[in-house]
N, C-alpha and C. Protein backbone atom coordinates (compact mmCIF):
# COMPACT_ATOMS: atom_id res chain seq x y z
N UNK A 1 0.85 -1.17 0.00
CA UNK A 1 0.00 0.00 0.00
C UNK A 1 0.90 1.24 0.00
N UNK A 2 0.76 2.18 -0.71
CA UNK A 2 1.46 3.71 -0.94
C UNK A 2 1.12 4.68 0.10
N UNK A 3 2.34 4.85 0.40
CA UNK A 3 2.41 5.48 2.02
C UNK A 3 1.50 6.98 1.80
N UNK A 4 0.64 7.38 2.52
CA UNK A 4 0.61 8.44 2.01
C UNK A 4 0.96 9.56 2.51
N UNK A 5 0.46 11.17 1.97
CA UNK A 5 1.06 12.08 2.11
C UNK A 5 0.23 13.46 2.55
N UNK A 6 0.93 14.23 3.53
CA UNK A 6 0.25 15.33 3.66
C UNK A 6 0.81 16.52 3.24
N UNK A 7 -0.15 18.13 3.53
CA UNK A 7 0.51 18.59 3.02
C UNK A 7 1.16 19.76 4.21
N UNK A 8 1.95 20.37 3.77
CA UNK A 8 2.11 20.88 5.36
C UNK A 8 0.62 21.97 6.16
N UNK A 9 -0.05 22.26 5.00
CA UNK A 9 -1.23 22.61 5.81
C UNK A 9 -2.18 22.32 6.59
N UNK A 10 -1.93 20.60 5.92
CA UNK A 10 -3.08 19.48 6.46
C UNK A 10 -2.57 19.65 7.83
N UNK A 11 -0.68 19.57 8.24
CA UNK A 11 -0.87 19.20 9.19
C UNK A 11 -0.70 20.19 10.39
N UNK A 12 -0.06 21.38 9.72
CA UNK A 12 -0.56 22.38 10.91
C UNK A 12 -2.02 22.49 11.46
N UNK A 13 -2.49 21.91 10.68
CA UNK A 13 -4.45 22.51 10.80
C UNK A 13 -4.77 21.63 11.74
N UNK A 14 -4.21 19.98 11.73
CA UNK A 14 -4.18 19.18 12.70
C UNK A 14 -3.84 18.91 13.43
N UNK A 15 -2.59 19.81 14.17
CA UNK A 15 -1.98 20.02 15.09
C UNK A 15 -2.61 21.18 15.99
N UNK A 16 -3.06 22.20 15.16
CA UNK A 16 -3.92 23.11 15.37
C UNK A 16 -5.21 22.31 16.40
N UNK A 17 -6.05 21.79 15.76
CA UNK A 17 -7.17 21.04 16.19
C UNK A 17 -7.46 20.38 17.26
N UNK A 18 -5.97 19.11 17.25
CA UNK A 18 -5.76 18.63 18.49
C UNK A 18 -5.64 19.81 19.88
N UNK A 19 -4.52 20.87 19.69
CA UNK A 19 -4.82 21.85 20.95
C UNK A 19 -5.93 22.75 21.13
N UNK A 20 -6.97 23.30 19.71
CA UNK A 20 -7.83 23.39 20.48
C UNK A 20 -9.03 22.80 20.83
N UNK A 21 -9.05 21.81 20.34
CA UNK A 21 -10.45 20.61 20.89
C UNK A 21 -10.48 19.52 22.01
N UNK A 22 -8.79 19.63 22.65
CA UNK A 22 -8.93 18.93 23.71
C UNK A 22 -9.29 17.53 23.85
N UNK A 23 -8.82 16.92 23.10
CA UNK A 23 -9.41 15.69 22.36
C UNK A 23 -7.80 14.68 22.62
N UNK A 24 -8.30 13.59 22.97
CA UNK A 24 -6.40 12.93 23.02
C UNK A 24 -5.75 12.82 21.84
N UNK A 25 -4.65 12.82 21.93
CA UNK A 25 -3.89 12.09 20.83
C UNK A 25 -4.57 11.20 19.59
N UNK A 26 -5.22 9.90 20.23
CA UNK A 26 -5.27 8.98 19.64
C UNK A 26 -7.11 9.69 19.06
N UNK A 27 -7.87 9.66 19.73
CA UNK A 27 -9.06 10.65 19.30
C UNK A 27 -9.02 11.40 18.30
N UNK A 28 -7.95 12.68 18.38
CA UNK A 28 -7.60 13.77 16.89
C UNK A 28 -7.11 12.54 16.19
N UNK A 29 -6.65 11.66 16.17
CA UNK A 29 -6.10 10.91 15.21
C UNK A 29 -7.01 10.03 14.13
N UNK A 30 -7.91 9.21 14.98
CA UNK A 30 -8.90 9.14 14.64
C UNK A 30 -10.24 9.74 13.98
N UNK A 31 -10.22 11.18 14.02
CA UNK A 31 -11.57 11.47 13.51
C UNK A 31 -10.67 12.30 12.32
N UNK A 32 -9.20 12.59 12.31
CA UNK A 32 -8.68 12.98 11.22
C UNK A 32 -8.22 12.17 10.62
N UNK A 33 -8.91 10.93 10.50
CA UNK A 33 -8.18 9.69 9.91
C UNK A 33 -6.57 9.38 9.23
N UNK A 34 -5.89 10.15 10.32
CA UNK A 34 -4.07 9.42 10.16
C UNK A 34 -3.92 8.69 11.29
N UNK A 35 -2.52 8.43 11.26
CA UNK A 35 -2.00 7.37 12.26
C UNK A 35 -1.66 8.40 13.69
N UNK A 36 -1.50 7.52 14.37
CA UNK A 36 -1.55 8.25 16.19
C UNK A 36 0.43 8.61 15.74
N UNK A 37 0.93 7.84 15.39
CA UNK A 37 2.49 8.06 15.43
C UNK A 37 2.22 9.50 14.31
N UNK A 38 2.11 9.40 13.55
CA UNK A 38 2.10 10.59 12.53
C UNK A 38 1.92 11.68 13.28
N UNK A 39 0.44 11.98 13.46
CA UNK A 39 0.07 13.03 14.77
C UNK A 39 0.92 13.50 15.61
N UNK A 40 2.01 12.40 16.50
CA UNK A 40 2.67 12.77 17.59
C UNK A 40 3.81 12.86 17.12
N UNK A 41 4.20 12.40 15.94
CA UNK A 41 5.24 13.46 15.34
C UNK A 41 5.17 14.81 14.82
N UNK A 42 4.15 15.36 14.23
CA UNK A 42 3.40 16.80 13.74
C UNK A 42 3.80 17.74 15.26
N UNK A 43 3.21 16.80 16.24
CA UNK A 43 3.29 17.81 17.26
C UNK A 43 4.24 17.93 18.46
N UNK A 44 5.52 17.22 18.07
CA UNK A 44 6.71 17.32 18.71
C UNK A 44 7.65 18.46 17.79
N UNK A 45 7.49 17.96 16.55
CA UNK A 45 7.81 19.25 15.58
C UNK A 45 7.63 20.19 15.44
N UNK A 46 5.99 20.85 15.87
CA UNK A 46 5.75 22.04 16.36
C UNK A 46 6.35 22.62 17.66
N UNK A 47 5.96 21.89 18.83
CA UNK A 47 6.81 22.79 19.55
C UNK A 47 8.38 22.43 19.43
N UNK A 48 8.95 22.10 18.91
CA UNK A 48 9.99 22.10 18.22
C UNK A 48 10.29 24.15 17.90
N UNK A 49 10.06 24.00 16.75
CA UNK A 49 10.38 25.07 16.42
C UNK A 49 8.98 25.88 15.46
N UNK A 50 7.65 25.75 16.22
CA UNK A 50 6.87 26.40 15.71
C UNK A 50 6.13 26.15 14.78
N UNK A 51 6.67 24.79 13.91
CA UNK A 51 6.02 24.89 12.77
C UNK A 51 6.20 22.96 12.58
N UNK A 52 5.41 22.48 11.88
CA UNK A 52 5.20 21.16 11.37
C UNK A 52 6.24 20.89 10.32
């Protein structure tokens, strides 16, 4: 199966989402249908340095 791909908007918007809906990890992950690892990489990268 072909890995797929986002774009960096998808995933600021979903990193976005997760902090403000208060929703767990695995929850935002779920109703934005990606993987929980994906997600919690988006958002180690943000606070990283701000950006996905």
């Amino acid at each position: 199966m072909p890995k797929k791909t986002y774009t960096d908007e998808f995933k600021t918007d979903a990193v976005n989402y997760y902090y403000d809906s208060g929703l767990s990890i695995n929850t935002t992950a779920k109703k934005l249908g990606v993987s929980i690892s994906a997600l919690r990489k988006w958002i180690k990268l943000s606070k990283k340095d701000g950006s996905v």
